[in-house]
C-alpha atoms as a PDB file:
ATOM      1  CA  UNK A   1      -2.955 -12.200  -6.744  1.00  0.00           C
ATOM      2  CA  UNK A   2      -0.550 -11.780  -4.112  1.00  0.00           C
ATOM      3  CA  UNK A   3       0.356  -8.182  -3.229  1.00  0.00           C
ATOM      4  CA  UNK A   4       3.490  -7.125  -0.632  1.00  0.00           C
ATOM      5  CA  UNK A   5       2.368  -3.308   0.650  1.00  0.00           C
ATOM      6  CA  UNK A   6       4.521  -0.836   1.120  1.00  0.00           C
ATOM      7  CA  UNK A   7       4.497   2.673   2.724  1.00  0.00           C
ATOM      8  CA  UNK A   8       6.582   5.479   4.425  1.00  0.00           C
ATOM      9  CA  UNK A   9       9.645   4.003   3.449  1.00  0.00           C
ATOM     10  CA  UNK A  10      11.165   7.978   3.629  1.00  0.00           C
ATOM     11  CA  UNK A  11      14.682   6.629   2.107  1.00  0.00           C
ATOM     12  CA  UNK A  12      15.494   4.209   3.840  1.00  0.00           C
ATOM     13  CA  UNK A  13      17.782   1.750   1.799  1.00  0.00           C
ATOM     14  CA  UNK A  14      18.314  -0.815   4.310  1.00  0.00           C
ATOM     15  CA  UNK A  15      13.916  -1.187   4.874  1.00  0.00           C
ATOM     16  CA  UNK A  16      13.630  -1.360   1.529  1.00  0.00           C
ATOM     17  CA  UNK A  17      15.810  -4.185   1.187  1.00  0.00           C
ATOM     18  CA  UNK A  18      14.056  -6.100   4.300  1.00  0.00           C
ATOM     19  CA  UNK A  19      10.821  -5.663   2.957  1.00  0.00           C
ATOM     20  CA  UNK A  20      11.112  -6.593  -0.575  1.00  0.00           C
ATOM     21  CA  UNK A  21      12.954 -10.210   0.627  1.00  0.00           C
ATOM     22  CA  UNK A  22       9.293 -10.883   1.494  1.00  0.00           C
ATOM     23  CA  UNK A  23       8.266 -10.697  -2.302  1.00  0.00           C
ATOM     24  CA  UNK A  24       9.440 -13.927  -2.849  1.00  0.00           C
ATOM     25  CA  UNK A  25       9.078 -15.250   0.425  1.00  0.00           C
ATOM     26  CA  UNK A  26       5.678 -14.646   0.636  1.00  0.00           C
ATOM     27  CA  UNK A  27       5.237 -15.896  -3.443  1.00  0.00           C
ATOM     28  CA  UNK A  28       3.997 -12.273  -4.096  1.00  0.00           C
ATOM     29  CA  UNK A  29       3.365 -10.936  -7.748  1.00  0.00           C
ATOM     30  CA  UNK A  30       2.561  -7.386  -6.694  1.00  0.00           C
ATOM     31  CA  UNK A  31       3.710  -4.771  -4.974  1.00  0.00           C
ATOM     32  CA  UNK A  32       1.319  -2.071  -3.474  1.00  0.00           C
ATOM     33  CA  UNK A  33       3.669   1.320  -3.258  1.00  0.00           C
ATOM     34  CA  UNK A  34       1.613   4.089  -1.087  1.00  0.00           C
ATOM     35  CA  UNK A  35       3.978   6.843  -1.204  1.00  0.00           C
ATOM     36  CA  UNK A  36       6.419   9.004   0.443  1.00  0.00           C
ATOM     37  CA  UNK A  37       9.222   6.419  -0.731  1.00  0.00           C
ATOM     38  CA  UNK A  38      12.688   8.870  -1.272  1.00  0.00           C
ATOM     39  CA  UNK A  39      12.450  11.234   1.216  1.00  0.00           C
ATOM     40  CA  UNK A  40      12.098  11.677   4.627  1.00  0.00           C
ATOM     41  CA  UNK A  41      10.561  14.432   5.244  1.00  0.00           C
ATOM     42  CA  UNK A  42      10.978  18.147   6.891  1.00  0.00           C
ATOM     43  CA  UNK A  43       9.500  16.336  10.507  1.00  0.00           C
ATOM     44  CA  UNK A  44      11.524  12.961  10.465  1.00  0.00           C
ATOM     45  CA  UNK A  45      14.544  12.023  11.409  1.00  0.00           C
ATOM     46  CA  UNK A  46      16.621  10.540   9.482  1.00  0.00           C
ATOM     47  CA  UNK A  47      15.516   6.500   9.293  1.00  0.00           C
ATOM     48  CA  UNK A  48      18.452   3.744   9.765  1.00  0.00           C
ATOM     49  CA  UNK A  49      20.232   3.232   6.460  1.00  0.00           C
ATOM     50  CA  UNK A  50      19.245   6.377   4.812  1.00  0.00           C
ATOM     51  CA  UNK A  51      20.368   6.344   0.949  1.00  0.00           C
ATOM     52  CA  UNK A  52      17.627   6.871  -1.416  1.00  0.00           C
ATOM     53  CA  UNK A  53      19.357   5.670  -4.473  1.00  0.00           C
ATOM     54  CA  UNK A  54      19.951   2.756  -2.448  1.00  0.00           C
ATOM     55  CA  UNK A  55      16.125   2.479  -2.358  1.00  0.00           C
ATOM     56  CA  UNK A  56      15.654   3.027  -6.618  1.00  0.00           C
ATOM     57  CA  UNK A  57      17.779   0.464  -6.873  1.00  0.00           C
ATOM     58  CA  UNK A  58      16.238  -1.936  -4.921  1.00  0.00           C
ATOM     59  CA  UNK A  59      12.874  -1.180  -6.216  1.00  0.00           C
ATOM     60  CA  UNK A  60      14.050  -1.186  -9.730  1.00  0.00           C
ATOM     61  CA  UNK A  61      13.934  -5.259 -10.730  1.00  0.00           C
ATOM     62  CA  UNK A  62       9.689  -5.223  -9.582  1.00  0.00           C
ATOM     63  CA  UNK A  63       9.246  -1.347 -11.390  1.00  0.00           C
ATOM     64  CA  UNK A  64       7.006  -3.739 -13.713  1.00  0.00           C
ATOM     65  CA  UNK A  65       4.755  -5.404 -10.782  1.00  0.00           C
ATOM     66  CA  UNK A  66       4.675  -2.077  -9.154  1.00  0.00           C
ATOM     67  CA  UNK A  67       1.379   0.029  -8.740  1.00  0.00           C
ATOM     68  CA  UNK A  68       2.127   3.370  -7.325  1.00  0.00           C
ATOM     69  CA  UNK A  69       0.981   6.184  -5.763  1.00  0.00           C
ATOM     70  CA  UNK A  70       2.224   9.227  -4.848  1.00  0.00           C
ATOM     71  CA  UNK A  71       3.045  10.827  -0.979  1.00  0.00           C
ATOM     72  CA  UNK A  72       3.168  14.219   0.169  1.00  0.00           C
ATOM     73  CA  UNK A  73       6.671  14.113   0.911  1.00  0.00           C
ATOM     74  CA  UNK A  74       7.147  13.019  -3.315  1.00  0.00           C
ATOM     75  CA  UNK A  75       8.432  15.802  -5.248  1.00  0.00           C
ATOM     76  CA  UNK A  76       8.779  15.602  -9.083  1.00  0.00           C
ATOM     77  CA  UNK A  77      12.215  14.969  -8.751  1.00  0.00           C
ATOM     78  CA  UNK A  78      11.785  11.725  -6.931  1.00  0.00           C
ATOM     79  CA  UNK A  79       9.372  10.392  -9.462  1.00  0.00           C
ATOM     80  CA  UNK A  80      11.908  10.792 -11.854  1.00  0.00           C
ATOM     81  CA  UNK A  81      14.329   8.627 -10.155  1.00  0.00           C
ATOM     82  CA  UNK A  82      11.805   5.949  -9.668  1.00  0.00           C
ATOM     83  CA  UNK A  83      11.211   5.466 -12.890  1.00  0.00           C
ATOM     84  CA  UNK A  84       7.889   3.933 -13.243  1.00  0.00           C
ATOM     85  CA  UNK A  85       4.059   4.816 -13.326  1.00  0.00           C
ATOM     86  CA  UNK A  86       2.765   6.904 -10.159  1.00  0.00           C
ATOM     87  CA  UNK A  87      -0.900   7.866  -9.705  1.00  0.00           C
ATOM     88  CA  UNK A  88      -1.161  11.501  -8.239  1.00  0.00           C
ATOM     89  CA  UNK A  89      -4.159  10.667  -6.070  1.00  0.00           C
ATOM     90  CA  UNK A  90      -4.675   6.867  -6.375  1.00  0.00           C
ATOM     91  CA  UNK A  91      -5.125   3.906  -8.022  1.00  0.00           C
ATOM     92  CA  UNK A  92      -7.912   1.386  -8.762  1.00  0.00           C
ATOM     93  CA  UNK A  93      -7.176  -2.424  -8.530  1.00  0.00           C
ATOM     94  CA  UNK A  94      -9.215  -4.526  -9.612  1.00  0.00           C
ATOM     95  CA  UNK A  95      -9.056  -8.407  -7.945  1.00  0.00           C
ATOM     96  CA  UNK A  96     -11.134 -10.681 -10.517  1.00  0.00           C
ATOM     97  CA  UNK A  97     -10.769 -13.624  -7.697  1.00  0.00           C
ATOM     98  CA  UNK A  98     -11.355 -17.288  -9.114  1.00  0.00           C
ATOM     99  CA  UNK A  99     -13.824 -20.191  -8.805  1.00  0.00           C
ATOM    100  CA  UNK A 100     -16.885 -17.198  -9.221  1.00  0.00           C
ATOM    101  CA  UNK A 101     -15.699 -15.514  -6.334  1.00  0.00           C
ATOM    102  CA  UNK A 102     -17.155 -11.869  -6.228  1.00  0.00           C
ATOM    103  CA  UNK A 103     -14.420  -9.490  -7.930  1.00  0.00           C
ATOM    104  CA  UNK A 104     -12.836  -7.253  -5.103  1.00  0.00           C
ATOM    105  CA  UNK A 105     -12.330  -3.571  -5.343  1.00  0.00           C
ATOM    106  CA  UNK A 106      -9.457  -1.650  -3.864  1.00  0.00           C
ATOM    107  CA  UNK A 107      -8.573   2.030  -3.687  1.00  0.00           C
ATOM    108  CA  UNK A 108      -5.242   2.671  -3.089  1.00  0.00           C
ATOM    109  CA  UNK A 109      -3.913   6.266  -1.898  1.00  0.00           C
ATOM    110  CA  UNK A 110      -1.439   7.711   0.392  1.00  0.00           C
ATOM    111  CA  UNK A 111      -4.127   9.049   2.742  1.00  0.00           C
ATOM    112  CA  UNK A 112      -3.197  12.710   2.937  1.00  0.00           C
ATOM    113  CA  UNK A 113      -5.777  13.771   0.540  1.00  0.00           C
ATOM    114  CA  UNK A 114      -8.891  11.155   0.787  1.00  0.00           C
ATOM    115  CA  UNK A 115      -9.862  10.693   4.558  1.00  0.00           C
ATOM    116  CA  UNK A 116      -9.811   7.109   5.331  1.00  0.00           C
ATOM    117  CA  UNK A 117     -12.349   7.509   8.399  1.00  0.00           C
ATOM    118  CA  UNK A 118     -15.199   8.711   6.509  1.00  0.00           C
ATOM    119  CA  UNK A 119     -15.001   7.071   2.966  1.00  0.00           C
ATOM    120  CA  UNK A 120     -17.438   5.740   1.418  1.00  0.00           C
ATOM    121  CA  UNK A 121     -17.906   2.488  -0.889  1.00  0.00           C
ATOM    122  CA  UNK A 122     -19.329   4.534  -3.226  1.00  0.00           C
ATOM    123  CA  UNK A 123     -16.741   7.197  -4.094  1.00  0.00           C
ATOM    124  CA  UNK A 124     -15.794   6.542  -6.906  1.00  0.00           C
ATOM    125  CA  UNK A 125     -19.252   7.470  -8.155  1.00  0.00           C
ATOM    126  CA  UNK A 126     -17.990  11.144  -7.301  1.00  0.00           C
ATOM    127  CA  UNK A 127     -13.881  10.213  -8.330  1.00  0.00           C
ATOM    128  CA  UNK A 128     -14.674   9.052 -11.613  1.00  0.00           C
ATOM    129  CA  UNK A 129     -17.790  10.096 -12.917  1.00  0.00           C
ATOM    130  CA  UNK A 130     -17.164   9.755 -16.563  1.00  0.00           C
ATOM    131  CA  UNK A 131     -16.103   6.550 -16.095  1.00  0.00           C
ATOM    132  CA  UNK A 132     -18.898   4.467 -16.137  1.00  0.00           C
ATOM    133  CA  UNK A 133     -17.143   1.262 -15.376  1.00  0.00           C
ATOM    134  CA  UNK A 134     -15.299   2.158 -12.837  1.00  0.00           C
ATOM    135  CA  UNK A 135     -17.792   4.856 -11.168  1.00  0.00           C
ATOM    136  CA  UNK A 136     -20.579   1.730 -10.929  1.00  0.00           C
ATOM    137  CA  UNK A 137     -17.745  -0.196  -8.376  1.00  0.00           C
ATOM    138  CA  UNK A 138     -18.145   0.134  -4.885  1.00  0.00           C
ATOM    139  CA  UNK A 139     -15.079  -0.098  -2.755  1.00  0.00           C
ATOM    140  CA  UNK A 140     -13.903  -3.086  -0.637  1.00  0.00           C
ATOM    141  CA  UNK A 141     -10.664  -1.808   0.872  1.00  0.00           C
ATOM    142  CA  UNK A 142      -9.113   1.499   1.030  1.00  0.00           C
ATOM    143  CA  UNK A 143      -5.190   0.873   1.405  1.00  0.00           C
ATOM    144  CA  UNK A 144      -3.382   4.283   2.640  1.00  0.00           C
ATOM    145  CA  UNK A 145      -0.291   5.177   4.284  1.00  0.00           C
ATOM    146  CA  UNK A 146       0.493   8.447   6.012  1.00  0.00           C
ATOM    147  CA  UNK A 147       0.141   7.788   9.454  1.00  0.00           C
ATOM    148  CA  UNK A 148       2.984   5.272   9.783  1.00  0.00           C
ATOM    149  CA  UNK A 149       0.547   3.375  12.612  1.00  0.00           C
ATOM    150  CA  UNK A 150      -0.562   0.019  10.970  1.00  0.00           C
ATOM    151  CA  UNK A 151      -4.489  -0.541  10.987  1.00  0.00           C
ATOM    152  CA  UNK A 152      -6.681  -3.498   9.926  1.00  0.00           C
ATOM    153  CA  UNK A 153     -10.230  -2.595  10.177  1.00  0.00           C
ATOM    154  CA  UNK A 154     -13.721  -1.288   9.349  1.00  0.00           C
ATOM    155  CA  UNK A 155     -15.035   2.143   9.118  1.00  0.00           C
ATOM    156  CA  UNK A 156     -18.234   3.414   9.832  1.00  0.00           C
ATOM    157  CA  UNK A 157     -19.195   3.201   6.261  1.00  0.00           C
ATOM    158  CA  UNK A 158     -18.302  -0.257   5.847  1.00  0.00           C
ATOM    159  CA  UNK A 159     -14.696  -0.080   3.506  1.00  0.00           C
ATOM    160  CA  UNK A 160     -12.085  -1.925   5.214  1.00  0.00           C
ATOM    161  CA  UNK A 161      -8.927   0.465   6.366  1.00  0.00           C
ATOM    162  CA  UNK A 162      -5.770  -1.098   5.403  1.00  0.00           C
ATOM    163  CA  UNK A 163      -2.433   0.974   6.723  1.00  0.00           C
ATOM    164  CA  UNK A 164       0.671  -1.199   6.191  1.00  0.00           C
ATOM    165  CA  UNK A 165       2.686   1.320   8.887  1.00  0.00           C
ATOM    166  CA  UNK A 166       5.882   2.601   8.033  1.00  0.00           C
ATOM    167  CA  UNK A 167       8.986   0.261   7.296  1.00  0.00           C
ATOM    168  CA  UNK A 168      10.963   2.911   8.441  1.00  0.00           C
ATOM    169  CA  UNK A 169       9.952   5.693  10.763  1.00  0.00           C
ATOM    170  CA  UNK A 170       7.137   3.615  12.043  1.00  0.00           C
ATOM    171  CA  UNK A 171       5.149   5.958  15.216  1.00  0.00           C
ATOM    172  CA  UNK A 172       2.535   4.888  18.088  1.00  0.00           C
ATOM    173  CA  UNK A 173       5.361   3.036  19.667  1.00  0.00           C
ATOM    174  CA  UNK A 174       4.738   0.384  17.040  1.00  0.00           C
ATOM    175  CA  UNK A 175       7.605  -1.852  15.087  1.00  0.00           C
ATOM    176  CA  UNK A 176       8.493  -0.883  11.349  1.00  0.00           C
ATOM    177  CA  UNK A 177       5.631  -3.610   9.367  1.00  0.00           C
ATOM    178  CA  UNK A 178       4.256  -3.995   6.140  1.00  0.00           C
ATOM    179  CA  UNK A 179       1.144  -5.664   4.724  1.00  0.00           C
ATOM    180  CA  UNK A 180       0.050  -7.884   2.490  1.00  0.00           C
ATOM    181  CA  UNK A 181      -2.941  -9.195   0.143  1.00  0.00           C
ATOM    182  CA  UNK A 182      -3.968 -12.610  -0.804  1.00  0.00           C
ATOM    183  CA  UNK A 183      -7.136 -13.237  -3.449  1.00  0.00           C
ATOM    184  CA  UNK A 184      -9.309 -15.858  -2.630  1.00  0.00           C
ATOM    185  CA  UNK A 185      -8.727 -18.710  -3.505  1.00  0.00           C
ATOM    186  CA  UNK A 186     -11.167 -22.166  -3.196  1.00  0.00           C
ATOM    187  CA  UNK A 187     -13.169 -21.728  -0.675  1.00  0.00           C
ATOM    188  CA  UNK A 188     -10.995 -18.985   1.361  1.00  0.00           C
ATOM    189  CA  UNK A 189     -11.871 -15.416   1.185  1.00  0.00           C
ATOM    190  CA  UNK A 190      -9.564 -12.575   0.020  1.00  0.00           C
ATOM    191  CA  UNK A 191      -7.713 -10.904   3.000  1.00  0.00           C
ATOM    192  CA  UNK A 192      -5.531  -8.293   4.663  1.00  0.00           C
ATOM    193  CA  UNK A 193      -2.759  -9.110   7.052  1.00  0.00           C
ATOM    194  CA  UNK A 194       0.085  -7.122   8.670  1.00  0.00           C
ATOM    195  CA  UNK A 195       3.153  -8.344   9.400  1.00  0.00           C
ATOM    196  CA  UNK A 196       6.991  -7.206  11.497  1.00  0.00           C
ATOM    197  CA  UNK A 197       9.555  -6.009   9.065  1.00  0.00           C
ATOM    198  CA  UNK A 198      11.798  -7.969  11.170  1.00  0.00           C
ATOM    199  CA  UNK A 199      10.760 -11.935  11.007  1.00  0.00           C
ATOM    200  CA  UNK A 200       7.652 -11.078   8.979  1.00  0.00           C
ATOM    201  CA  UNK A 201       5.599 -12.581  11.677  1.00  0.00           C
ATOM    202  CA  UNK A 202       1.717 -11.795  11.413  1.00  0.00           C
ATOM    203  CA  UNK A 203       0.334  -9.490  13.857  1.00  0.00           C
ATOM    204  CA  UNK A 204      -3.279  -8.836  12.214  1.00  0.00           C
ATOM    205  CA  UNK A 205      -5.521 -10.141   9.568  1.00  0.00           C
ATOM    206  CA  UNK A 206      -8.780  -9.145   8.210  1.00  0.00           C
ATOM    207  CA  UNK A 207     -11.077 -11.228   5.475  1.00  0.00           C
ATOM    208  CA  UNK A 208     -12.838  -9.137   2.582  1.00  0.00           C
END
C-alpha cells in the first residue's frame, strides 16, 4: 500500500488539486483524509483558491480509495457533499505488509479529540472493547491533523506521531505539505515521510 495524506485542506480548491497530482505521481492507491476538508473555519482566513465545491469535485474520482475521518470544523452538511464514508472519531487501517513482514497498525483521527502526545499502543483495548480483534492490536502510528504543523516522530509511549500539516493554512511558519505511507516491501521497512505541496520534495521520513 501506498497512501497520499491529507489534512486541513479548509476549502481550498486550488490545494486540493496540487496535492492529489501526487496520487499518481507518487503510484499511490490510498488516500488518508484527516478532516476539516470544506471549511475553513471561524479562526482562518480564507486559504488561496477558496471554493469548496471545487474541492468535492476534485476529491470525487478517489471517493472509492478514500478513508476518512471527520474534523471539528465538519458539519453534517459537508459530509453530505463529500459523498463517501467518514469515521466520526477514527479509523483503523490495517497494513498486512508482504514477504512475512509484521502487519502494521494505524489509527487515524483528526487529533482534536484523542491527544496525540500521550497515546498509547494499547488504546484500542479501551476504543474497542467488544471487538476482540481489533482491541488485541497495538498501535504503530497515530496519523492526526489539527495542528496544521507537520510532525514525524515518537511519543513517550512509543506510537509514532504522523501530522501531514495543512495544504492550505499551514502555521509555525512552515510551507503547506502533505504526507505519505509506503508498506514494506523486500527487505525495506514501512515508513512515514512528509513532503512540500509545492515540488513534493521530502523534508522528513520516519521507518515503522
Amino acid at each position: 500500500m501506498r497512501a497520499l495524506i491529507l489534512s486541513d485542506i479548509h476549502g481550498s480548491a486550488i490545494a486540493a488539486r496540487q496535492a492529489l497530482a501526487f496520487f499518481e505521481k507518487f503510484n499511490c492507491d490510498k488516500i488518508f483524509l484527516l478532516g476539516d476538508t470544506l471549511y475553513h473555519g471561524p479562526r482562518n482566513p480564507l486559504p488561496a483558491g477558496h471554493g469548496p465545491m471545487g474541492v468535492v469535485d476534485a476529491l470525487a474520482p478517489y471517493k472509492e480509495r478514500i478513508v476518512a475521518v471527520r474534523g471539528n470544523c465538519d458539519a453534517d452538511v459537508d459530509l453530505m457533499m463529500l459523498d463517501m464514508p467518514i469515521e466520526d472519531e477514527y479509523a483503523v487501517v490495517k497494513d498486512a505488509s508482504p514477504n512475512g513482514a509484521p502487519e502494521k497498525t494505524l489509527f487515524l483521527s483528526h487529533g482534536h479529540i484523542f491527544m496525540p502526545e500521550c497515546f498509547p499502543a494499547d488504546a484500542l483495548r479501551t476504543l474497542a472493547p467488544s471487538d476482540l480483534e481489533l482491541s488485541a492490536l497495538n498501535v504503530d502510528a497515530y496519523i492526526y491533523g489539527h495542528t496544521h504543523i507537520w510532525k514525524l516522530e515518537k511519543n513517550f509511549k512509543g506510537v509514532l506521531l504522523v501530522n501531514p500539516g495543512s495544504t492550505s493554512l499551514p502555521k509555525g511558519g512552515n510551507p503547506p505539505t502533505f504526507a505519505l505511507y509506503e508498506s514494506a516491501t523486500g527487505s525495506s521497512p514501512a515508513k512515514f515521510s512528509i513532503h512540500r505541496l509545492d515540488d513534493g520534495s521530502e523534508l522528513a521520513t520516519a521507518e515503522i
